[in-house]
Protein backbone atom coordinates (compact mmCIF):
# COMPACT_ATOMS: atom_id res chain seq x y z
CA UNK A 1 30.86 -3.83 -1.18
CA UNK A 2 27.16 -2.25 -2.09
CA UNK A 3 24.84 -4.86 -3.69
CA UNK A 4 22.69 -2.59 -4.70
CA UNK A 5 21.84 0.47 -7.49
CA UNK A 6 21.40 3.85 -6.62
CA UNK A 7 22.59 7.23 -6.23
CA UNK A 8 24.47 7.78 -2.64
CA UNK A 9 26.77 10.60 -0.78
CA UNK A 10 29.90 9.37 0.72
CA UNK A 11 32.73 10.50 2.51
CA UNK A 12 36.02 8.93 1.63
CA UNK A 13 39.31 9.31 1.33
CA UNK A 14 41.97 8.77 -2.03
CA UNK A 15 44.29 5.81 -1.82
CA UNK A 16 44.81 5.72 -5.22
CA UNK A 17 44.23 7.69 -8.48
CA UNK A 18 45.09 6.83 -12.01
CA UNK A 19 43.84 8.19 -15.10
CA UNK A 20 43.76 7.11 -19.04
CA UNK A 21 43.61 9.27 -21.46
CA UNK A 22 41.90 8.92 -24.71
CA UNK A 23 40.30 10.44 -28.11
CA UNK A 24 37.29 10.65 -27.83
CA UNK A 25 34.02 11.58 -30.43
CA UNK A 26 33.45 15.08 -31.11
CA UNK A 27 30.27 14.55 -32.72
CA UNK A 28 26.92 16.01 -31.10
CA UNK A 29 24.15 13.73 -29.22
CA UNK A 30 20.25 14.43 -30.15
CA UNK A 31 20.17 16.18 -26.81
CA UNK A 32 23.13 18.82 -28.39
CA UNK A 33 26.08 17.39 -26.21
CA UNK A 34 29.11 15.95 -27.01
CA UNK A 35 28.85 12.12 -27.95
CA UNK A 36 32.64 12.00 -25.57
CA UNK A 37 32.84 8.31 -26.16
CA UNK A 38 36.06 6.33 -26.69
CA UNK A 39 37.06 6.05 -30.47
CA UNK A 40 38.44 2.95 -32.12
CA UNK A 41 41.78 2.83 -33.29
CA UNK A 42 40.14 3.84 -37.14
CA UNK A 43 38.68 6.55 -35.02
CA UNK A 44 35.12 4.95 -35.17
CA UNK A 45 32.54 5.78 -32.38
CA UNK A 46 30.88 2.09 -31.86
CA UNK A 47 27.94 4.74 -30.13
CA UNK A 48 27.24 6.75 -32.71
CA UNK A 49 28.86 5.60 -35.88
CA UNK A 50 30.59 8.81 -36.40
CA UNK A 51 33.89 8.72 -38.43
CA UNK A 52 36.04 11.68 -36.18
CA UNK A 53 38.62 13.42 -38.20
CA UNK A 54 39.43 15.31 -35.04
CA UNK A 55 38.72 14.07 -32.35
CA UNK A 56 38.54 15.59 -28.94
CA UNK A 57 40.78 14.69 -26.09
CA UNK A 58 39.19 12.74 -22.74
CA UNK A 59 40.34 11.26 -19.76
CA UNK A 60 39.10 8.51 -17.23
CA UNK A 61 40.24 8.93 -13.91
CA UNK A 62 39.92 5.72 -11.59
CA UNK A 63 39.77 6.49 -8.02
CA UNK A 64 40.30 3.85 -5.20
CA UNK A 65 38.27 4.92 -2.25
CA UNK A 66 38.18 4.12 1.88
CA UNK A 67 34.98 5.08 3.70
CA UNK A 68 36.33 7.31 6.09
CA UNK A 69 33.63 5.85 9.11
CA UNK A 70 34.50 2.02 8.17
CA UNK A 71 38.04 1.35 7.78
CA UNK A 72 37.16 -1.55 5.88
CA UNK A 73 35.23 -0.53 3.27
CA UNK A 74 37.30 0.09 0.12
CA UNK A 75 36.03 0.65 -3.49
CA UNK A 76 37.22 1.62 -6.86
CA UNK A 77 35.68 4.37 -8.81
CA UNK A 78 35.56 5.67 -12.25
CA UNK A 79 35.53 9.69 -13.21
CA UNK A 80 34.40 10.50 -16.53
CA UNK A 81 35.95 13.54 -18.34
CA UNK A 82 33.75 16.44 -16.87
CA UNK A 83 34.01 15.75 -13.36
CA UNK A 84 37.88 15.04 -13.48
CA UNK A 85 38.93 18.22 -14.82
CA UNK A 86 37.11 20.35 -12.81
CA UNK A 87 38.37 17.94 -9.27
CA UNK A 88 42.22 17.82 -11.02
CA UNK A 89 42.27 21.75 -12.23
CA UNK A 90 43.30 20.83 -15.58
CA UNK A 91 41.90 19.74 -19.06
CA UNK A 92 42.06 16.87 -20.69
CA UNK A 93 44.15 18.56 -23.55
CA UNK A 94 46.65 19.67 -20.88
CA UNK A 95 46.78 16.08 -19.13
CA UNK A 96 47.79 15.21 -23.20
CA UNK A 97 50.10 18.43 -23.70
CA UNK A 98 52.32 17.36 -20.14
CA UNK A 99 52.74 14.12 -21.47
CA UNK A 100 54.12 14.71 -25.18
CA UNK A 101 56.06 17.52 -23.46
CA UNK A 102 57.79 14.85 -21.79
CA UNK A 103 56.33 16.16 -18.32
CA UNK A 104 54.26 12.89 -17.13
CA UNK A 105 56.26 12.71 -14.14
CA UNK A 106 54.90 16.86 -12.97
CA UNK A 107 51.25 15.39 -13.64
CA UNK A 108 52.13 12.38 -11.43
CA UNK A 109 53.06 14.28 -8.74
CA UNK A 110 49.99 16.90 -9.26
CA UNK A 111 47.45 13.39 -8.85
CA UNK A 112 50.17 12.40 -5.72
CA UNK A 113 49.04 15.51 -4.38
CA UNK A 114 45.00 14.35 -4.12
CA UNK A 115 46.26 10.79 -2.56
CA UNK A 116 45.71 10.78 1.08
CA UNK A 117 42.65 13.78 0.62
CA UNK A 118 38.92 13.17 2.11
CA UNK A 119 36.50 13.61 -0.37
CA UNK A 120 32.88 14.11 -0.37
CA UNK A 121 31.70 12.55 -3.56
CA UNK A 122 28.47 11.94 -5.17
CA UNK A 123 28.50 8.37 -6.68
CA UNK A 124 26.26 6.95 -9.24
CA UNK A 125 25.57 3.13 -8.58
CA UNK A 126 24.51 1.06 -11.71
CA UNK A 127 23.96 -2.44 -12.97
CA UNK A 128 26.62 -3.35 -15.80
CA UNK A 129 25.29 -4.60 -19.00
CA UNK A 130 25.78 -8.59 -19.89
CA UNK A 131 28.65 -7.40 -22.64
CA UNK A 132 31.20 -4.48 -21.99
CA UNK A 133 33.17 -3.40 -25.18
CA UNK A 134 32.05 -6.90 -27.07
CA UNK A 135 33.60 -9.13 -24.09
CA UNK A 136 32.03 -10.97 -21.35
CA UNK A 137 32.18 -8.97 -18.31
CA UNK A 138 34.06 -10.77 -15.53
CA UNK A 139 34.03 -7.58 -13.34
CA UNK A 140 31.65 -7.12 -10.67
CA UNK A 141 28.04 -6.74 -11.47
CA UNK A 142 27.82 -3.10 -10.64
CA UNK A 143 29.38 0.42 -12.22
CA UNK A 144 30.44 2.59 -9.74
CA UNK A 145 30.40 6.03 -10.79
CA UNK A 146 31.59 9.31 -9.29
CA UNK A 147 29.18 12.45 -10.86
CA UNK A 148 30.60 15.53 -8.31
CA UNK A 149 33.02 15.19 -5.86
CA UNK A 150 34.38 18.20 -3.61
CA UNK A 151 37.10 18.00 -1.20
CA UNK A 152 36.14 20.06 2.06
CA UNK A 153 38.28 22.83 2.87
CA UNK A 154 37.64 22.24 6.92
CA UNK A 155 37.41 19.68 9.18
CA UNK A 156 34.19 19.89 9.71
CA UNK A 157 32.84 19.95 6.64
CA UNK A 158 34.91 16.53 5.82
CA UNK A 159 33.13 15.21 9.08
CA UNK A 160 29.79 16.18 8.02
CA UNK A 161 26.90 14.13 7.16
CA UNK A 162 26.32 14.56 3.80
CA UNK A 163 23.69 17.46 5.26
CA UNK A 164 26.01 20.16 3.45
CA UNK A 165 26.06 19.29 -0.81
CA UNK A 166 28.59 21.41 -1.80
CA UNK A 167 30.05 19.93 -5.14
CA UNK A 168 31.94 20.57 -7.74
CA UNK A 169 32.14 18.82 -11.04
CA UNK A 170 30.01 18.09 -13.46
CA UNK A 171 27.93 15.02 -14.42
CA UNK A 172 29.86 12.40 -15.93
């Protein structure tokens, strides 16, 4: 475990992945990108206050990681929307399309597929707030949050340092 906040380069490999999806806000941020948080059931965003009458489909991946150098060292992950399609290959929409189609089980075996992989990832390390969606947070202290991730196509690029940055994905 990393007691501390930062932004770091690791190489690891996928025990597990999950994902969630959800609707999410459509509405534009003062910086012109989508607000992409999770709506309320009334399809509130509790960010922005915006009322969505259609709202846009997201997905949160979680990703349970082993170091590939230390054995030992395991860690679980979140990927936001923007990084997760691009890593998966498919949108959000689709994840959403597959299931209503009735074909959850072909998306589970499209995630089995990235179980097992070694990733290089670039993860975001931050302090969680005192309160997490109006609830004391009993979690650990610290977000963990993968912003690009790339899986190598050689050997030698999964053995590398970190010297290489070749990433794909987009901020989360």
């Amino acid at each position: 475990m990393f007691n501390g906040a930062g932004v770091f380069v690791v190489r690891a490999c996928i025990l597990n992945l999950q994902y969630k999806l959800y609707e999410a806000c459509p509405a534009k941020t003062t910086s012109g990108f989508l607000c992409k948080r999770k709506l309320s059931e009334q399809r509130l965003c509790s960010s922005c206050g915006h009322i969505a009458k259609n709202p846009i489909d997201a997905v949160l991946f979680l990703l349970e990681l082993q170091d590939v150098m230390d054995k030992e060292c395991r860690q679980t992950t979140t990927m936001f929307t923007n990084c997760g399609e691009k890593f998966i290959g498919r949108k959000a929409s689709e994840m959403r399309m597959m299931e209503l189609d009735g074909d959850g089980e072909g998306f589970a075996k499209i995630l089995g597929s990235f179980v097992g992989k070694k990733i290089v990832a670039k993860i975001v390390i931050k302090e969680k707030d005192a309160n997490w969606g109006g609830e004391a947070n009993s979690l650990p202290q610290y977000d963990w949050v993968i912003s690009s991730v790339f899986v190598p196509t050689t050997e030698a690029d999964a053995d590398d340092n970190g010297e290489k940055q070749k990433t794909e994905g987009g901020s989360s």
